[in-house]
PDB file of N, CA and C in Angstrom:
ATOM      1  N   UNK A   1    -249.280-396.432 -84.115  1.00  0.00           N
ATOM      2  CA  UNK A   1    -249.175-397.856 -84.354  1.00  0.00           C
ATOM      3  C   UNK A   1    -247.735-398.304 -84.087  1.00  0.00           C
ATOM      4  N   UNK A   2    -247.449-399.430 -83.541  1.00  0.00           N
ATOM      5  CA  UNK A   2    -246.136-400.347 -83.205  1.00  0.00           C
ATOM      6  C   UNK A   2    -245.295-400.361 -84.940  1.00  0.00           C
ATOM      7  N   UNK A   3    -244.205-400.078 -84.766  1.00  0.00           N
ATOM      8  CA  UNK A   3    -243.242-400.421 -85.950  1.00  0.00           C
ATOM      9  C   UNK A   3    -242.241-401.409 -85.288  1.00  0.00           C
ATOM     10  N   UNK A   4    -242.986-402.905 -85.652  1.00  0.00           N
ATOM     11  CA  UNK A   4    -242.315-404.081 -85.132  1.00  0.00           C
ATOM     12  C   UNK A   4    -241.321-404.050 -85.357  1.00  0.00           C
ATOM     13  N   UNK A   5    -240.535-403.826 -86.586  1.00  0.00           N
ATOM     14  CA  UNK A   5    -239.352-403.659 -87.321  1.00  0.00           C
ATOM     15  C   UNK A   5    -238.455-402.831 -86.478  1.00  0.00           C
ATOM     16  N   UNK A   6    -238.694-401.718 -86.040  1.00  0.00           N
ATOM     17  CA  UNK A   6    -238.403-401.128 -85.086  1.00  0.00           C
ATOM     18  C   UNK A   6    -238.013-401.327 -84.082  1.00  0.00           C
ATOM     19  N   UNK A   7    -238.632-401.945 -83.566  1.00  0.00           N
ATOM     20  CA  UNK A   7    -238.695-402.390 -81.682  1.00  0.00           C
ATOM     21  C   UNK A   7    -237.834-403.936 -82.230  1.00  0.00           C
ATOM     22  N   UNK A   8    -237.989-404.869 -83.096  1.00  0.00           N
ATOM     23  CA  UNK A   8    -236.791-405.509 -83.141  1.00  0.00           C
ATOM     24  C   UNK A   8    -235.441-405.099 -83.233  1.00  0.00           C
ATOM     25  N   UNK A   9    -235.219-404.098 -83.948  1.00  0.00           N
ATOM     26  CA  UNK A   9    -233.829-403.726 -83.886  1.00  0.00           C
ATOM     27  C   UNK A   9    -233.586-403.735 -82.410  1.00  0.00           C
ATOM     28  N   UNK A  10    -234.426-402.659 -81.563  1.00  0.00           N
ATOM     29  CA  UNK A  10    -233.888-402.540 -80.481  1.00  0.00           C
ATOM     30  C   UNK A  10    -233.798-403.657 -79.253  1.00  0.00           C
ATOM     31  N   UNK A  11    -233.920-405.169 -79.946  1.00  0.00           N
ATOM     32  CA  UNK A  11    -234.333-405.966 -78.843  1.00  0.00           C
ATOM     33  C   UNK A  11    -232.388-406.398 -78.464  1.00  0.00           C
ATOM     34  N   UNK A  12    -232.439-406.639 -77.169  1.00  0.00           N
ATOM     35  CA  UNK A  12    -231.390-406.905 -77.150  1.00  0.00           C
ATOM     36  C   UNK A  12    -231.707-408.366 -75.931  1.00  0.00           C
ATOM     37  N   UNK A  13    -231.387-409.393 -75.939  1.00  0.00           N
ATOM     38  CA  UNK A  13    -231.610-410.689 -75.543  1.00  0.00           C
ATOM     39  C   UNK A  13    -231.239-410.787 -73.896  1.00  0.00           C
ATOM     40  N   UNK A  14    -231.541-411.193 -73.038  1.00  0.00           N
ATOM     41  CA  UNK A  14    -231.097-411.336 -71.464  1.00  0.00           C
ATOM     42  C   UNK A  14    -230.090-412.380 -71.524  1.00  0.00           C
ATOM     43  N   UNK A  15    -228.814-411.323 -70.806  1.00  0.00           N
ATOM     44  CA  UNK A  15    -227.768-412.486 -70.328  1.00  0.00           C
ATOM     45  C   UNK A  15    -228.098-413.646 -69.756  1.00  0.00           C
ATOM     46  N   UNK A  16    -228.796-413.819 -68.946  1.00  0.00           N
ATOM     47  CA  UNK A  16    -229.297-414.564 -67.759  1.00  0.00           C
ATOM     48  C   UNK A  16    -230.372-415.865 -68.716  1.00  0.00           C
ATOM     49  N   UNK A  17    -231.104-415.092 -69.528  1.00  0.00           N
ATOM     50  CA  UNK A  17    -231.598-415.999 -70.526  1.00  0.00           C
ATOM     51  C   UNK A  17    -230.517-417.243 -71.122  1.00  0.00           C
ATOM     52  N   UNK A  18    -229.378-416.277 -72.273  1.00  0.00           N
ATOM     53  CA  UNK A  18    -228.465-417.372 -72.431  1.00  0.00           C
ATOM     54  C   UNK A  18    -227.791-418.081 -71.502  1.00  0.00           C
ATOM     55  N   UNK A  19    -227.523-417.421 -70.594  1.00  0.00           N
ATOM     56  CA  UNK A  19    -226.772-418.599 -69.498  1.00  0.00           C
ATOM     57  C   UNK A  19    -227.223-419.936 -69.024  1.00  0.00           C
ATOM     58  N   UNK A  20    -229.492-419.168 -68.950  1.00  0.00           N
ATOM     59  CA  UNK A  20    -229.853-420.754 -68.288  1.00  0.00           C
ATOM     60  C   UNK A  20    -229.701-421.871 -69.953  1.00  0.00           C
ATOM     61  N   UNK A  21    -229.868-420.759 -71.050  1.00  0.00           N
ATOM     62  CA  UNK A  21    -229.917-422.164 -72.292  1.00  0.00           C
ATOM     63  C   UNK A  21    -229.211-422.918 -71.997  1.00  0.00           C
ATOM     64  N   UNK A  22    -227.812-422.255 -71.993  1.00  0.00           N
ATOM     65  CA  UNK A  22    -226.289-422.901 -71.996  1.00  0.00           C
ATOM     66  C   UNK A  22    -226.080-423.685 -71.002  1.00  0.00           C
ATOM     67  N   UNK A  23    -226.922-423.823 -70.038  1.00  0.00           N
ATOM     68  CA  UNK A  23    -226.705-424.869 -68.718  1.00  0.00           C
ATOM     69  C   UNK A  23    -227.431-425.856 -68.943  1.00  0.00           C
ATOM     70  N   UNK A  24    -229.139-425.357 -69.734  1.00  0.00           N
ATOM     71  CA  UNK A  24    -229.828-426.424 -69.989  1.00  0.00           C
ATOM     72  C   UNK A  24    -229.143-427.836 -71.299  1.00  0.00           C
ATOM     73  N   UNK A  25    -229.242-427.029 -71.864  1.00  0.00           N
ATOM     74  CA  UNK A  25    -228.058-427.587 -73.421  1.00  0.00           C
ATOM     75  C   UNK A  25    -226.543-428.466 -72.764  1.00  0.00           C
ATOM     76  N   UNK A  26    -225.847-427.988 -71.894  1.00  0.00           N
ATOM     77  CA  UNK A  26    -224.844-428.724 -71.550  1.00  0.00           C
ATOM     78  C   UNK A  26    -225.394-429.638 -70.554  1.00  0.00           C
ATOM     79  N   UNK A  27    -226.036-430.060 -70.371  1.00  0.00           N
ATOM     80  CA  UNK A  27    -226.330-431.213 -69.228  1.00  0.00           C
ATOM     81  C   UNK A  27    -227.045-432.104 -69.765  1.00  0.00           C
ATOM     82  N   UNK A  28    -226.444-433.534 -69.305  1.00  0.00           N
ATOM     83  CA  UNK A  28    -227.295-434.212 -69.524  1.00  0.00           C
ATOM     84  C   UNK A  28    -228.725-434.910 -69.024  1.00  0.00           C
ATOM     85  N   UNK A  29    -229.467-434.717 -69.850  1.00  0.00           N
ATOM     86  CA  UNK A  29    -230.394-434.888 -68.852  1.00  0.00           C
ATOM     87  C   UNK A  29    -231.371-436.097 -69.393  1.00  0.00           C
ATOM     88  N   UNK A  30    -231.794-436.849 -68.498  1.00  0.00           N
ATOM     89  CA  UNK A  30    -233.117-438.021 -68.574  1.00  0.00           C
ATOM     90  C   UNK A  30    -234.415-437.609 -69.238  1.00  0.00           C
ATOM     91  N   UNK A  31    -234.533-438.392 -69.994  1.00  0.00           N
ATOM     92  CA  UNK A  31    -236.283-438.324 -70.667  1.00  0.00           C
ATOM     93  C   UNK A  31    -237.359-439.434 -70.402  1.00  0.00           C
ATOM     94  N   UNK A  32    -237.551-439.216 -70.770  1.00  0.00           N
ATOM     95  CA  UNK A  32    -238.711-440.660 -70.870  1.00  0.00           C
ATOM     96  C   UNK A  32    -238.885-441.590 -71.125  1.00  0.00           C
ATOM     97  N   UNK A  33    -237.988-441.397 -72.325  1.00  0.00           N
ATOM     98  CA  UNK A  33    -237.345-442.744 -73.402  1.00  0.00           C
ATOM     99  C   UNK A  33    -236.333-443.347 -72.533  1.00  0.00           C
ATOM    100  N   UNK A  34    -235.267-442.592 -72.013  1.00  0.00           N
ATOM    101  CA  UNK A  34    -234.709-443.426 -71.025  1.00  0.00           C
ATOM    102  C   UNK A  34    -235.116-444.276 -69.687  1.00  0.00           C
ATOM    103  N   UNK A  35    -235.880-443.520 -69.433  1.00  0.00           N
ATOM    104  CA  UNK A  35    -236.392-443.956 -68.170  1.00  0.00           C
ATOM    105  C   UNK A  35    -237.056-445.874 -68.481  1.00  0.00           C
ATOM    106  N   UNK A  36    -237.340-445.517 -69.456  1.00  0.00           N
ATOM    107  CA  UNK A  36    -238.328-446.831 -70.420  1.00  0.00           C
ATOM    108  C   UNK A  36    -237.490-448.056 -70.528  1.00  0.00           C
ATOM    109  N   UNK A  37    -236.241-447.598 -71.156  1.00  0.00           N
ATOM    110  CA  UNK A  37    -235.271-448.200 -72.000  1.00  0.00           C
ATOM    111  C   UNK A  37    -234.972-448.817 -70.251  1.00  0.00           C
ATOM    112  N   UNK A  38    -234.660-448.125 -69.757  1.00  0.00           N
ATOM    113  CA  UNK A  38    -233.599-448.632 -68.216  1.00  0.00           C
ATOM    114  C   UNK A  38    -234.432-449.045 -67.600  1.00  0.00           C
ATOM    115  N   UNK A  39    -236.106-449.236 -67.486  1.00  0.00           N
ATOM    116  CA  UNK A  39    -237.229-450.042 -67.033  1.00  0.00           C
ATOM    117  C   UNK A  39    -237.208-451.695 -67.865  1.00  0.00           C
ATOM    118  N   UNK A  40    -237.461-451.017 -69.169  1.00  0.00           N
ATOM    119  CA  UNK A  40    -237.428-452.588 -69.944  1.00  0.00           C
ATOM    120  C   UNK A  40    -236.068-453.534 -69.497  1.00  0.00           C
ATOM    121  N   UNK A  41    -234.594-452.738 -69.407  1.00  0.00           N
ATOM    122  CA  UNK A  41    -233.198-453.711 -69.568  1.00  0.00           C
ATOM    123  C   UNK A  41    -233.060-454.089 -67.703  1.00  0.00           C
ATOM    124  N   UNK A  42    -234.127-453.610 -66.911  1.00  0.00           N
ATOM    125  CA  UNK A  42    -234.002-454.390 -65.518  1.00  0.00           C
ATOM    126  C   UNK A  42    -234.968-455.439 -65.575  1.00  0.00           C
ATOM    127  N   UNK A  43    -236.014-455.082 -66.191  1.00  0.00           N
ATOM    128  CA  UNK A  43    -236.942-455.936 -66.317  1.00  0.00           C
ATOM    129  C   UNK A  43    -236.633-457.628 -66.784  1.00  0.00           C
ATOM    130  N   UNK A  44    -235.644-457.093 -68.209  1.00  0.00           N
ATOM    131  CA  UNK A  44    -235.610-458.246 -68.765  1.00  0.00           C
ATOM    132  C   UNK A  44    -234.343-459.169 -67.980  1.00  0.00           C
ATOM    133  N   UNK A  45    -232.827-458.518 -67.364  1.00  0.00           N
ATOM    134  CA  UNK A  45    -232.039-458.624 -66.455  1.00  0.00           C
ATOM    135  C   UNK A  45    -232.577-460.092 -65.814  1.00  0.00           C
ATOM    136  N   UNK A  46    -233.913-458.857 -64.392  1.00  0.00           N
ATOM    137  CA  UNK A  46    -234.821-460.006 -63.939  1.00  0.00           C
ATOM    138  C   UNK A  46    -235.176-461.253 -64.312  1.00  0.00           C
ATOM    139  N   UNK A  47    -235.196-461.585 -65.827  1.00  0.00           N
ATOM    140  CA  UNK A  47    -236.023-463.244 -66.645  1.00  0.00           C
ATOM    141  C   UNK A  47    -234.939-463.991 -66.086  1.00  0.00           C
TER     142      UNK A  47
END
C-alpha cells in the first residue's frame, strides 16, 4: 500500500512550475470585468 506521508516528504516542486506562477502572478493581465468596464465607459463616452 502507498504511504502518502511518505511520498510527500519526498515531493520536491518543478522549477519551471514556479517560474510560470511567478510570470503568471507578475503580469498584468485583463479579465472580463475589465473588458465590461472599458465596453460600458466607450459606450457611455459615445452618449
Amino acid at each position: 500500500m502507498i504511504n502518502f506521508e511518505e511520498e510527500l516528504k519526498k515531493f520536491h516542486p518543478s522549477l519551471e512550475i514556479e517560474d510560470v506562477e511567478d510570470a503568471i502572478y507578475n503580469q498584468d493581465l485583463t479579465d472580463m470585468a475589465d473588458v465590461l468596464v472599458g465596453m460600458v465607459r466607450k459606450v457611455k463616452e459615445e452618449e
